[in-house]
C-alpha atoms as a PDB file:
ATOM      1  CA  UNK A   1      30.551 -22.030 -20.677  1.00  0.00           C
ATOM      2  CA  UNK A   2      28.732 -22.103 -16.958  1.00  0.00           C
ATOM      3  CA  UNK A   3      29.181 -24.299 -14.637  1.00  0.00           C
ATOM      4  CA  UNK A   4      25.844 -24.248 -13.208  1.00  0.00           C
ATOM      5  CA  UNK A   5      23.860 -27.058 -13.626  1.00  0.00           C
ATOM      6  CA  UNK A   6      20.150 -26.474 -14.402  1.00  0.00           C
ATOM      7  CA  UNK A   7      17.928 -28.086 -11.928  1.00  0.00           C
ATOM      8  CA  UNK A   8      16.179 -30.940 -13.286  1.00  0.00           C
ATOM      9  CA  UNK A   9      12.666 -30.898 -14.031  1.00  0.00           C
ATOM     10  CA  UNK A  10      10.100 -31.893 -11.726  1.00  0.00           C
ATOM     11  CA  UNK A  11       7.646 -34.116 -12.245  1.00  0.00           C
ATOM     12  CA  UNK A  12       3.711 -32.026 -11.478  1.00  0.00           C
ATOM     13  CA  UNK A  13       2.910 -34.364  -8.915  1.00  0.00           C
ATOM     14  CA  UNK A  14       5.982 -33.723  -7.138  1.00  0.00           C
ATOM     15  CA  UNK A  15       5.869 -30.259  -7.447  1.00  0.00           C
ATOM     16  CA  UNK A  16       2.196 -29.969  -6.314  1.00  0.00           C
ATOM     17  CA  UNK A  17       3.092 -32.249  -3.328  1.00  0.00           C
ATOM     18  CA  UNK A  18       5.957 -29.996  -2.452  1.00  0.00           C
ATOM     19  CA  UNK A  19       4.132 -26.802  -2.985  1.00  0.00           C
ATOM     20  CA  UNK A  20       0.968 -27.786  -0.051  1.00  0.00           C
ATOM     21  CA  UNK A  21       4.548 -28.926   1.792  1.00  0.00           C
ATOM     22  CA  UNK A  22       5.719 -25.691   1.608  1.00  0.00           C
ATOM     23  CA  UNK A  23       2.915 -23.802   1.931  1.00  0.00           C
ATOM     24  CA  UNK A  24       1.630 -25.654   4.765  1.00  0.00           C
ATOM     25  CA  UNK A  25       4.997 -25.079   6.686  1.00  0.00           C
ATOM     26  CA  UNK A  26       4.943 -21.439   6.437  1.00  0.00           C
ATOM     27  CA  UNK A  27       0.975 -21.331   7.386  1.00  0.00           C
ATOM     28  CA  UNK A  28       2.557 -22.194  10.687  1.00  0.00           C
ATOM     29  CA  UNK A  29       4.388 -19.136  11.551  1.00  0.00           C
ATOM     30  CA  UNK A  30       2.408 -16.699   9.087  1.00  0.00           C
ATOM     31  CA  UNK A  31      -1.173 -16.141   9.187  1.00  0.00           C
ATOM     32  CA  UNK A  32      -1.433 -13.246   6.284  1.00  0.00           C
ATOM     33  CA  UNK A  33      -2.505 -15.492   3.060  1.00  0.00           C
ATOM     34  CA  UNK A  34      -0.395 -12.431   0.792  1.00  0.00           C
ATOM     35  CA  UNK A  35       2.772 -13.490   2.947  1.00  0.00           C
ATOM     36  CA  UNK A  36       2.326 -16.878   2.786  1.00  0.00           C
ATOM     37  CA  UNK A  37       1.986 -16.585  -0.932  1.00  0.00           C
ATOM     38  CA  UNK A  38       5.176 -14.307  -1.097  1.00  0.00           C
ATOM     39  CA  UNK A  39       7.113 -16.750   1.022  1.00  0.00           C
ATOM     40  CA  UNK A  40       6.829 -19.350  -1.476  1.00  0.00           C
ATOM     41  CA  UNK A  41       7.653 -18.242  -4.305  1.00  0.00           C
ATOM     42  CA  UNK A  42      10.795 -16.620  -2.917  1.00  0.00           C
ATOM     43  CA  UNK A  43      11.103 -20.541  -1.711  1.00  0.00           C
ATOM     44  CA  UNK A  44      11.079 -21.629  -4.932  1.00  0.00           C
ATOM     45  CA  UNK A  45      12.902 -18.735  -6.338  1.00  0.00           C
ATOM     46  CA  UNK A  46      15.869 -19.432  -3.811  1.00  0.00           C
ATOM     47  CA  UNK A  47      15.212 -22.814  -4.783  1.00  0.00           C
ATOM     48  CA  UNK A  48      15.968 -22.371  -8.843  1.00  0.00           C
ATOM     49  CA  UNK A  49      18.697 -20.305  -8.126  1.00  0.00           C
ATOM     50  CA  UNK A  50      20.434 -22.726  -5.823  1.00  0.00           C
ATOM     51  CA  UNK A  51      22.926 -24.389  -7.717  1.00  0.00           C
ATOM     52  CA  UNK A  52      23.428 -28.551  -5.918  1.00  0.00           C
ATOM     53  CA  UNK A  53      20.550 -29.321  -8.011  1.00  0.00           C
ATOM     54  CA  UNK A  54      20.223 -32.697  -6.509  1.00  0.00           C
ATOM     55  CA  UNK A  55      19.407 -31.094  -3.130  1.00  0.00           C
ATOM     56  CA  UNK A  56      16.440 -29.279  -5.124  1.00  0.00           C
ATOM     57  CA  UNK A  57      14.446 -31.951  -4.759  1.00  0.00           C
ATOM     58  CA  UNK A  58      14.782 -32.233  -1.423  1.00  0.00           C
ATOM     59  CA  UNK A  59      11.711 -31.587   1.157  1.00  0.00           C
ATOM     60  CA  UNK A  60      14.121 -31.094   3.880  1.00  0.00           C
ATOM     61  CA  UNK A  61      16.102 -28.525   2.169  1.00  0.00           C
ATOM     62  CA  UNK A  62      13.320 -27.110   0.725  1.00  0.00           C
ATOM     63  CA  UNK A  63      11.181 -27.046   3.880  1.00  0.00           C
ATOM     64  CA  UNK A  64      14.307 -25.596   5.992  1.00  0.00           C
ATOM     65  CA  UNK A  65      14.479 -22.724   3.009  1.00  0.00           C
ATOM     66  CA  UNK A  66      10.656 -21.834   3.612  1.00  0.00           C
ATOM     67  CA  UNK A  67      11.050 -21.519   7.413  1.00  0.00           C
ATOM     68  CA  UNK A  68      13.878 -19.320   7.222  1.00  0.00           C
ATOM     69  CA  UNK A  69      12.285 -17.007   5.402  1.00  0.00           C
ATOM     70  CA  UNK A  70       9.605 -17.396   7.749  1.00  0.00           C
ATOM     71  CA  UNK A  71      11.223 -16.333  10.385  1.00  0.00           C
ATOM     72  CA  UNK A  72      13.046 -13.629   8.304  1.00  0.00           C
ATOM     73  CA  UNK A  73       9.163 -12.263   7.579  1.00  0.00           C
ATOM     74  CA  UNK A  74       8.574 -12.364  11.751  1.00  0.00           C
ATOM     75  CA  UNK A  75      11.944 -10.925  13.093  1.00  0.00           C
ATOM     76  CA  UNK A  76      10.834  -7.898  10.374  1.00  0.00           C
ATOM     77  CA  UNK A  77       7.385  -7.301  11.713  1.00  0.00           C
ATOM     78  CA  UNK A  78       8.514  -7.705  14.624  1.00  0.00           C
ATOM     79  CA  UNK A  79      11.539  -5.370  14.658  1.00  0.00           C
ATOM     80  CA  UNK A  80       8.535  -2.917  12.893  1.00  0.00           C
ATOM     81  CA  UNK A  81       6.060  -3.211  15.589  1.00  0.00           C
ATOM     82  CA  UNK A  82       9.065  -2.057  18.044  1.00  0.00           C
ATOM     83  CA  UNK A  83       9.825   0.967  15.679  1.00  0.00           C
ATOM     84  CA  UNK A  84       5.913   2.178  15.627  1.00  0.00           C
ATOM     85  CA  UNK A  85       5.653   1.586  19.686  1.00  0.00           C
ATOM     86  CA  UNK A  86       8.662   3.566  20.299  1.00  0.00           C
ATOM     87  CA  UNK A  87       7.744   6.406  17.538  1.00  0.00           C
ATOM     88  CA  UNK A  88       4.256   6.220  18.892  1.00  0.00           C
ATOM     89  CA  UNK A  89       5.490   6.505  22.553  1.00  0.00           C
ATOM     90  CA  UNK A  90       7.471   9.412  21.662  1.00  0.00           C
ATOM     91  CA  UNK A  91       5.125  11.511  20.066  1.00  0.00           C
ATOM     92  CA  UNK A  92       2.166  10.733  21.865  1.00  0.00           C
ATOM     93  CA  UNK A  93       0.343  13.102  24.051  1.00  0.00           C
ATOM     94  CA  UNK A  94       0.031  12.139  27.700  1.00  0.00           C
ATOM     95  CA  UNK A  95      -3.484  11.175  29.242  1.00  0.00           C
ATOM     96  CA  UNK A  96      -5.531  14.074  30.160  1.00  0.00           C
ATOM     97  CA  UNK A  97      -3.118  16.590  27.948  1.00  0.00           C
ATOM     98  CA  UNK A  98      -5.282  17.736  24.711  1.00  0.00           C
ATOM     99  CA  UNK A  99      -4.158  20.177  21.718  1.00  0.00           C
ATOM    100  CA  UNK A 100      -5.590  23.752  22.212  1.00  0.00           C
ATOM    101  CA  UNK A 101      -8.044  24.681  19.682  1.00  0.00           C
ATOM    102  CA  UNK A 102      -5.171  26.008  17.321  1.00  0.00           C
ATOM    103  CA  UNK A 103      -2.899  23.283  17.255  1.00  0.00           C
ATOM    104  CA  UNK A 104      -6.087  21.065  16.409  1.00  0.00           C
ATOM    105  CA  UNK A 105      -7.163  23.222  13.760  1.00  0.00           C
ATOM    106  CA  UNK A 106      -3.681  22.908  12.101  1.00  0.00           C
ATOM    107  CA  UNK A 107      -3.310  19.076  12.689  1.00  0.00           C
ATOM    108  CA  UNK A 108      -6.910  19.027  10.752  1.00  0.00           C
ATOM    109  CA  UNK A 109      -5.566  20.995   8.272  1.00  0.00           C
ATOM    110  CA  UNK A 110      -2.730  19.399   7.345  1.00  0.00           C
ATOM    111  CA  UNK A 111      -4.302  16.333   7.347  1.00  0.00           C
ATOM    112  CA  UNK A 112      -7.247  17.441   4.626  1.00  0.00           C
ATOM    113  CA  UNK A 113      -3.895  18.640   2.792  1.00  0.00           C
ATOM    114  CA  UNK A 114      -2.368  15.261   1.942  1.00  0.00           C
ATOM    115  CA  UNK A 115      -3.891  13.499  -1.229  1.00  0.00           C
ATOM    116  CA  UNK A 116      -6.502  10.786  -0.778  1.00  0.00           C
ATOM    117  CA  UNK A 117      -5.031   7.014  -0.110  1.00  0.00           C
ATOM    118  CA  UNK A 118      -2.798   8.958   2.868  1.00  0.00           C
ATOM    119  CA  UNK A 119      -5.929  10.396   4.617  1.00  0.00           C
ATOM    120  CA  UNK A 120      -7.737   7.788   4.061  1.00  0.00           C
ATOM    121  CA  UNK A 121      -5.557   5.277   6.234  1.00  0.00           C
ATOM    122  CA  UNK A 122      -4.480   8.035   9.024  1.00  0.00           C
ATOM    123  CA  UNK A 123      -8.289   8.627   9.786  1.00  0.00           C
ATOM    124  CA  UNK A 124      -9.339   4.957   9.823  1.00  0.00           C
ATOM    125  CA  UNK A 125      -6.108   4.274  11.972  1.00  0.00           C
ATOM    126  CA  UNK A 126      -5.900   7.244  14.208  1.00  0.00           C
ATOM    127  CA  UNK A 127      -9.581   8.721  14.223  1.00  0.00           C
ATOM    128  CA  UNK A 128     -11.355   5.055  13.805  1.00  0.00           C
ATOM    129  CA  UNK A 129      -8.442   3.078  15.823  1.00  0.00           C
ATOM    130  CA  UNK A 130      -8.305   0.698  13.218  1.00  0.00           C
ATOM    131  CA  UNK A 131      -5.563  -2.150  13.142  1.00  0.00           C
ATOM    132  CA  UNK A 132      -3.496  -1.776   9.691  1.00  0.00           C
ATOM    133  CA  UNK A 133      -4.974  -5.672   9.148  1.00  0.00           C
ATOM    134  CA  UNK A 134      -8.391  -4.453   9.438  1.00  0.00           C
ATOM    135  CA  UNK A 135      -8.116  -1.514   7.054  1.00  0.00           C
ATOM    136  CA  UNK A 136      -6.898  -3.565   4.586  1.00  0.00           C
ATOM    137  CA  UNK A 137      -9.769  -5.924   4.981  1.00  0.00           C
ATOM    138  CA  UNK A 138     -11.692  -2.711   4.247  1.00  0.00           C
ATOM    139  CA  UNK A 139     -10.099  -1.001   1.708  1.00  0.00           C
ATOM    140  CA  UNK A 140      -9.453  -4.094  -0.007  1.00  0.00           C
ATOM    141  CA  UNK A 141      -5.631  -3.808  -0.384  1.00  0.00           C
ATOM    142  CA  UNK A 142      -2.778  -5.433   1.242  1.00  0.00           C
ATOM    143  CA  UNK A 143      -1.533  -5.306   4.917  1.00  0.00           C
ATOM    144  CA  UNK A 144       2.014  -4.124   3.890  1.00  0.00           C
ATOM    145  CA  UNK A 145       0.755  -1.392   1.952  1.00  0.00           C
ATOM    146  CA  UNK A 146      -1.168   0.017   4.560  1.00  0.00           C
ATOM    147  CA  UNK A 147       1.615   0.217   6.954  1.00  0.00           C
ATOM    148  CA  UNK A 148       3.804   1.956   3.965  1.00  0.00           C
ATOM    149  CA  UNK A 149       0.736   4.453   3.380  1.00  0.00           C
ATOM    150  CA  UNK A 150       0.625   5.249   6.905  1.00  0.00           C
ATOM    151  CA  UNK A 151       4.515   5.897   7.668  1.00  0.00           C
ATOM    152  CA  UNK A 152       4.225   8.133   4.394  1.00  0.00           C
ATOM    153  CA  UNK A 153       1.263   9.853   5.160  1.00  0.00           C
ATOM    154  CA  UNK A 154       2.955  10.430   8.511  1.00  0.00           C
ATOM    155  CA  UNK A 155       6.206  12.028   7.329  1.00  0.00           C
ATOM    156  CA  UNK A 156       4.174  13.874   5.129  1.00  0.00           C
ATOM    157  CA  UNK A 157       1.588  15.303   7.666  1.00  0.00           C
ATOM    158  CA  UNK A 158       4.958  16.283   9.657  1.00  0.00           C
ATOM    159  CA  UNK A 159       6.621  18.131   6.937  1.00  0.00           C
ATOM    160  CA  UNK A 160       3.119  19.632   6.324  1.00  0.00           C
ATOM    161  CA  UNK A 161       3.182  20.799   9.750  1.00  0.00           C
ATOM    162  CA  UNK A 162       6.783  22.268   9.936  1.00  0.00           C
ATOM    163  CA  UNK A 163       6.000  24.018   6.660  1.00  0.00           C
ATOM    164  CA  UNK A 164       2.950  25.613   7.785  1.00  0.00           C
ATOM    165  CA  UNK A 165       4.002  26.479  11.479  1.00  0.00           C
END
């Protein structure tokens, strides 16, 4: 037999009350609504799985659950915003230095090579300067899966560009 209890049941208005709590909380640090929404539920997920059922119930414990994984969320974007800047810095091209007509032609090239939701988000990022928030206002999908469209199109425009040169 376990020995984990099952958390007791909550009553609706309890839940509901705890829910705005939560959500409310991580509104503070997080201003995407798909994170905030992701952030609860692994509250509550973290939550059901903890096993002191009486501290369940909790606001404090449950409040203290959602912030950490609010800050979690930050520390990542953060630590990803640092990765981009430094990639970025790296392979940029300094002021005043352009591509001669043949590298330009290949970088073109490449790019019309990759397949459709990858050249999509390098144009409007690169060619448009679009923020990855504002081209997933326009394309209608989520922030995070811009970012992961744009680090794949990325490594794929590179390998396109090794294979072809």
């Amino acid at each position: 037999m376990s020995s984990q209890r099952c958390p007791p049941a909550l009553d609706p208005a309890q839940q509901v009350a705890q829910e705005r709590m939560i959500r409310a909380l991580i509104r503070r640090f997080v201003a995407d609504p798909h994170l905030v929404e992701d952030l609860t539920q692994e509250t509550w997920l973290a939550a059901l799985r903890h096993t002191a059922a009486a501290r369940f119930l909790e606001r404090a414990w449950l409040g203290r659950v959602a912030q950490n994984f609010a800050f979690q969320a930050m520390r990542g974007q953060a630590r990803r915003i640092a990765r981009e800047t430094a990639v970025a810095r790296s392979l940029a091209i300094e002021p005043g230095e352009e591509l001669d007509p043949d590298q330009r032609a290949r970088v073109l090239a490449a790019l019309e090579a990759l397949d459709e939701p990858y050249r999509v988000v390098l144009r409007l990022r690169f060619f448009d300067d679009l923020a990855p928030t504002t081209i997933a206002a326009k394309l209608g999908i989520p922030t995070e899966t811009v970012r992961t469209r744009i680090k794949r199109a990325l490594r794929r425009l590179q390998l396109g560009l090794r294979t072809r040169h």
